[in-house]
C-alpha atoms as a PDB file:
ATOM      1  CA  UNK A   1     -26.707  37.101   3.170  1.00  0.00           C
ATOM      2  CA  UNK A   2     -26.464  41.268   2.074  1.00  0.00           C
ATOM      3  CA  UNK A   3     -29.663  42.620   1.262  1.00  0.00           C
ATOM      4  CA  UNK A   4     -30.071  43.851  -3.101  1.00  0.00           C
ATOM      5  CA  UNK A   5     -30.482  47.080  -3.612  1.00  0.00           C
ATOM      6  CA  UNK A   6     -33.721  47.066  -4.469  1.00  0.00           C
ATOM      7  CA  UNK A   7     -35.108  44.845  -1.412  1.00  0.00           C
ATOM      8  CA  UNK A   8     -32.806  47.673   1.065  1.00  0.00           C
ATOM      9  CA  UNK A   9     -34.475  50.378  -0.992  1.00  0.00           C
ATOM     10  CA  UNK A  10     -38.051  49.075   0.006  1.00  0.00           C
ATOM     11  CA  UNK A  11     -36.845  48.574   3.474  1.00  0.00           C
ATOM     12  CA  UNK A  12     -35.607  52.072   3.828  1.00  0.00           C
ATOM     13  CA  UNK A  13     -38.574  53.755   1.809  1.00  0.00           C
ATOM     14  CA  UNK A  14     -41.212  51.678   4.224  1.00  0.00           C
ATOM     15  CA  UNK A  15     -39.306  52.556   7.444  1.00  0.00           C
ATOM     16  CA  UNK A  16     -39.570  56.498   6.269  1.00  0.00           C
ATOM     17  CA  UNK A  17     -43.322  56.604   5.281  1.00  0.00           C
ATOM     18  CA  UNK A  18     -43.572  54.438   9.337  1.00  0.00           C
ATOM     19  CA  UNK A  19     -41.487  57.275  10.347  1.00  0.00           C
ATOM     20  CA  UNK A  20     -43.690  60.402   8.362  1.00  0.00           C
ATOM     21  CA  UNK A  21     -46.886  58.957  10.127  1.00  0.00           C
ATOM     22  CA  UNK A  22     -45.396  58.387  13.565  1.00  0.00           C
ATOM     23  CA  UNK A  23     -44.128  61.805  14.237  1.00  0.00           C
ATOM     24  CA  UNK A  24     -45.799  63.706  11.484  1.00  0.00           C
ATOM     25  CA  UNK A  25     -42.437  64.886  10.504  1.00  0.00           C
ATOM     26  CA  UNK A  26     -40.609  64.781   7.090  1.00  0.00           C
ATOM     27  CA  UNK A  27     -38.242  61.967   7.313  1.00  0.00           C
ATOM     28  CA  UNK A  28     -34.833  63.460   6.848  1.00  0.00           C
ATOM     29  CA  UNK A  29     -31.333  61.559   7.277  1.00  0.00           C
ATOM     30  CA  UNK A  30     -27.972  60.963   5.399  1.00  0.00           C
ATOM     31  CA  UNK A  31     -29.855  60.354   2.096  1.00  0.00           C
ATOM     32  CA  UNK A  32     -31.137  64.187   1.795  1.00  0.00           C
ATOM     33  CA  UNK A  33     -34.464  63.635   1.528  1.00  0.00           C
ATOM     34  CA  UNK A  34     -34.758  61.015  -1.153  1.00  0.00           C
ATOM     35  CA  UNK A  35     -36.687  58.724   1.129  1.00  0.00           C
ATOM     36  CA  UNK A  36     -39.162  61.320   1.832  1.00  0.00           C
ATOM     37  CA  UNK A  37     -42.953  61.045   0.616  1.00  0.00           C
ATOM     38  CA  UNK A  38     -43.455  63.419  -2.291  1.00  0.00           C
ATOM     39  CA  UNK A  39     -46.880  64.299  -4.002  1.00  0.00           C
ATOM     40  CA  UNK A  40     -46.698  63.939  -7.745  1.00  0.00           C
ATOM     41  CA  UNK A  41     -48.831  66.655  -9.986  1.00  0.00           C
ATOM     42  CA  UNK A  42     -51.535  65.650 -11.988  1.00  0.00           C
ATOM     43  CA  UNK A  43     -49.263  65.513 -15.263  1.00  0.00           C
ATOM     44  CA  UNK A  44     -46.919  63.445 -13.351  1.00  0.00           C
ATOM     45  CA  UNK A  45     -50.006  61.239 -11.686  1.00  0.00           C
ATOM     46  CA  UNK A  46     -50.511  60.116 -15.212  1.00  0.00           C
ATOM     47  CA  UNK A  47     -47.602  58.123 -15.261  1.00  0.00           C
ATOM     48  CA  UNK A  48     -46.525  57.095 -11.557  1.00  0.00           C
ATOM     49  CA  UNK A  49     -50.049  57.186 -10.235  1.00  0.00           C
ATOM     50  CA  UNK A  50     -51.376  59.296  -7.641  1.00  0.00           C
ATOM     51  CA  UNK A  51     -50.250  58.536  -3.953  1.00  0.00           C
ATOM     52  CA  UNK A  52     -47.547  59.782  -2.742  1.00  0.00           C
ATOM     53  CA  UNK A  53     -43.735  58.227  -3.203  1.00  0.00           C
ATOM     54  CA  UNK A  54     -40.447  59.278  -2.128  1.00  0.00           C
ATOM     55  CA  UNK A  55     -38.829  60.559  -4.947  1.00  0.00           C
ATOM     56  CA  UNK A  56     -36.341  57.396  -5.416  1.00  0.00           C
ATOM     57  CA  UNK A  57     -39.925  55.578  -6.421  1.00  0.00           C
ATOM     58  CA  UNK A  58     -41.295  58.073  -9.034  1.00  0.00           C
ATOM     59  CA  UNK A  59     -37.672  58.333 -10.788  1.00  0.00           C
ATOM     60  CA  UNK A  60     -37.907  54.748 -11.440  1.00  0.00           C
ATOM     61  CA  UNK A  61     -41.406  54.364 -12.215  1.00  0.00           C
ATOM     62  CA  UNK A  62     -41.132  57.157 -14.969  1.00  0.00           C
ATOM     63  CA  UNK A  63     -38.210  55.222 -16.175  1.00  0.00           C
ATOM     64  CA  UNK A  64     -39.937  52.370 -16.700  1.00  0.00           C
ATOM     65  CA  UNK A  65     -42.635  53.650 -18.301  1.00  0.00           C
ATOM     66  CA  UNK A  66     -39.958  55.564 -21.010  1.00  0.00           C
ATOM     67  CA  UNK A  67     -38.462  51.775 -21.394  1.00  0.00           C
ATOM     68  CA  UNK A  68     -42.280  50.356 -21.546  1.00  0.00           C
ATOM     69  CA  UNK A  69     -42.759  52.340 -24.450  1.00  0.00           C
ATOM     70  CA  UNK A  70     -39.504  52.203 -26.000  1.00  0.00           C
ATOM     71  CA  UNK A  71     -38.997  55.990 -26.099  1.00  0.00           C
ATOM     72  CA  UNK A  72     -34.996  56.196 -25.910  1.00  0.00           C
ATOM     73  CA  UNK A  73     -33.982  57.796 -28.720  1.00  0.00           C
ATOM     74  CA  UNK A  74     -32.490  54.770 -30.780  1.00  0.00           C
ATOM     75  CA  UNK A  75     -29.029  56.735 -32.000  1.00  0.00           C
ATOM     76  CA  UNK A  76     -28.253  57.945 -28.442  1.00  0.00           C
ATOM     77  CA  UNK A  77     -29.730  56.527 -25.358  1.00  0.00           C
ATOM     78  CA  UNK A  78     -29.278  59.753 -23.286  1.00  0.00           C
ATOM     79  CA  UNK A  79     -31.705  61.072 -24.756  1.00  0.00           C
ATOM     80  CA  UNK A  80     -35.590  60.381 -24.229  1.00  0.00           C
ATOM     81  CA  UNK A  81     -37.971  61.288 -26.945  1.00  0.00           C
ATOM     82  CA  UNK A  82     -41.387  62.358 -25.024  1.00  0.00           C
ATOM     83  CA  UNK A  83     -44.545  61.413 -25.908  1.00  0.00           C
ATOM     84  CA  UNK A  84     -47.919  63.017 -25.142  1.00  0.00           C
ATOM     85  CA  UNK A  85     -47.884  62.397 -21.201  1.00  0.00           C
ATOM     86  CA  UNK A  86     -43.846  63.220 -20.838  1.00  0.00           C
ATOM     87  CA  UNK A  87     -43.634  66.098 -22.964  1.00  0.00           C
ATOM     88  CA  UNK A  88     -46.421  67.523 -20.247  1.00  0.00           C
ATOM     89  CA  UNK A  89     -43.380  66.831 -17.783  1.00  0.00           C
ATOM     90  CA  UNK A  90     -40.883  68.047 -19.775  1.00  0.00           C
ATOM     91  CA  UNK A  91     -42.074  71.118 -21.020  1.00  0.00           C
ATOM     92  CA  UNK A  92     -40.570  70.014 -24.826  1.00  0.00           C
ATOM     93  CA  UNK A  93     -40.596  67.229 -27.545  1.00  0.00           C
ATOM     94  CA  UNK A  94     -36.925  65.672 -26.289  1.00  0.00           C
ATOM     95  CA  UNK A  95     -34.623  65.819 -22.757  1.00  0.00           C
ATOM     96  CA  UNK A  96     -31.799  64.174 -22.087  1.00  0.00           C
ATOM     97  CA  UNK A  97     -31.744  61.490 -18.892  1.00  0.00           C
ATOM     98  CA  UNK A  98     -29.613  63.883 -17.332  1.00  0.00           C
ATOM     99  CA  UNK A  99     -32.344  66.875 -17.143  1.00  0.00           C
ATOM    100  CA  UNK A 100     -35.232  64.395 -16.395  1.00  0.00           C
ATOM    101  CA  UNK A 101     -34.734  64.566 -12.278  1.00  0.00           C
ATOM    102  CA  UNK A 102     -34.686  68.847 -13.196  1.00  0.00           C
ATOM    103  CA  UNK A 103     -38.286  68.569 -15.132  1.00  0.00           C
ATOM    104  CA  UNK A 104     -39.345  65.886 -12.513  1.00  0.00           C
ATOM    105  CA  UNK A 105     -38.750  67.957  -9.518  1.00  0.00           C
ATOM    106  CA  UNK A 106     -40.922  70.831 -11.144  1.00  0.00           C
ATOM    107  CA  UNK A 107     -43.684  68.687 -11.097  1.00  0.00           C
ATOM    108  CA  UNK A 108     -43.153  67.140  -6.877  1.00  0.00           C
ATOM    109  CA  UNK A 109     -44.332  68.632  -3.893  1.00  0.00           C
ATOM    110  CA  UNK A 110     -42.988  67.524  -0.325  1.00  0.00           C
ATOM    111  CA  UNK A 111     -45.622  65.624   2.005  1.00  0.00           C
ATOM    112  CA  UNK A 112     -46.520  68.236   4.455  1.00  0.00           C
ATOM    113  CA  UNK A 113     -47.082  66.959   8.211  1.00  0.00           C
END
């Protein structure tokens, strides 16, 4: 039976974060990176907590907090109207889902070994 996407994602995010602590190296492979532990700022803590995550992880945890609290603007669902905690991320009052992973990357650091 194939694996879902989500249960191979886990799979694949565990066996990096096994692989970080075994060798103390940043886990690396055909996915550039996306598997890799990053450290979220304290803005960014706010909403996908504070331990580390690869950055797969903290995209979808930040989107469902915007679908938690139904901030997709209702006209156009590209665009995400921030509230207090994501217009700290995103630096303004609206962003489209398309700038998000730009304004989210400001605010990750890579694991260091």
């Amino acid at each position: 039976m194939a694996r879902s996407a989500v249960k191979r994602g886990e799979q694949e995010t565990a066996a990096a974060v096994k692989k970080v602590k075994a060798t103390d190296k940043p886990a690396g492979g055909a996915r550039g990176g996306i598997t890799a532990p990053v450290t979220p700022s304290s803005d960014l803590a706010a909403i996908v907590g504070k331990d580390d995550l690869p950055r797969s992880e903290v995209v979808k945890k930040v989107w469902d907090y915007i679908k938690k609290h139904d901030l997709q603007d209702g006209k156009d669902r590209r665009q995400i109207n921030a509230d207090a905690k994501l217009e700290k991320i995103f630096g303004k009052k609206s962003a489209s889902m398309f700038e998000m992973n730009k304004h989210l990357s400001a605010h990750l650091k890579a694991v260091k070994a």
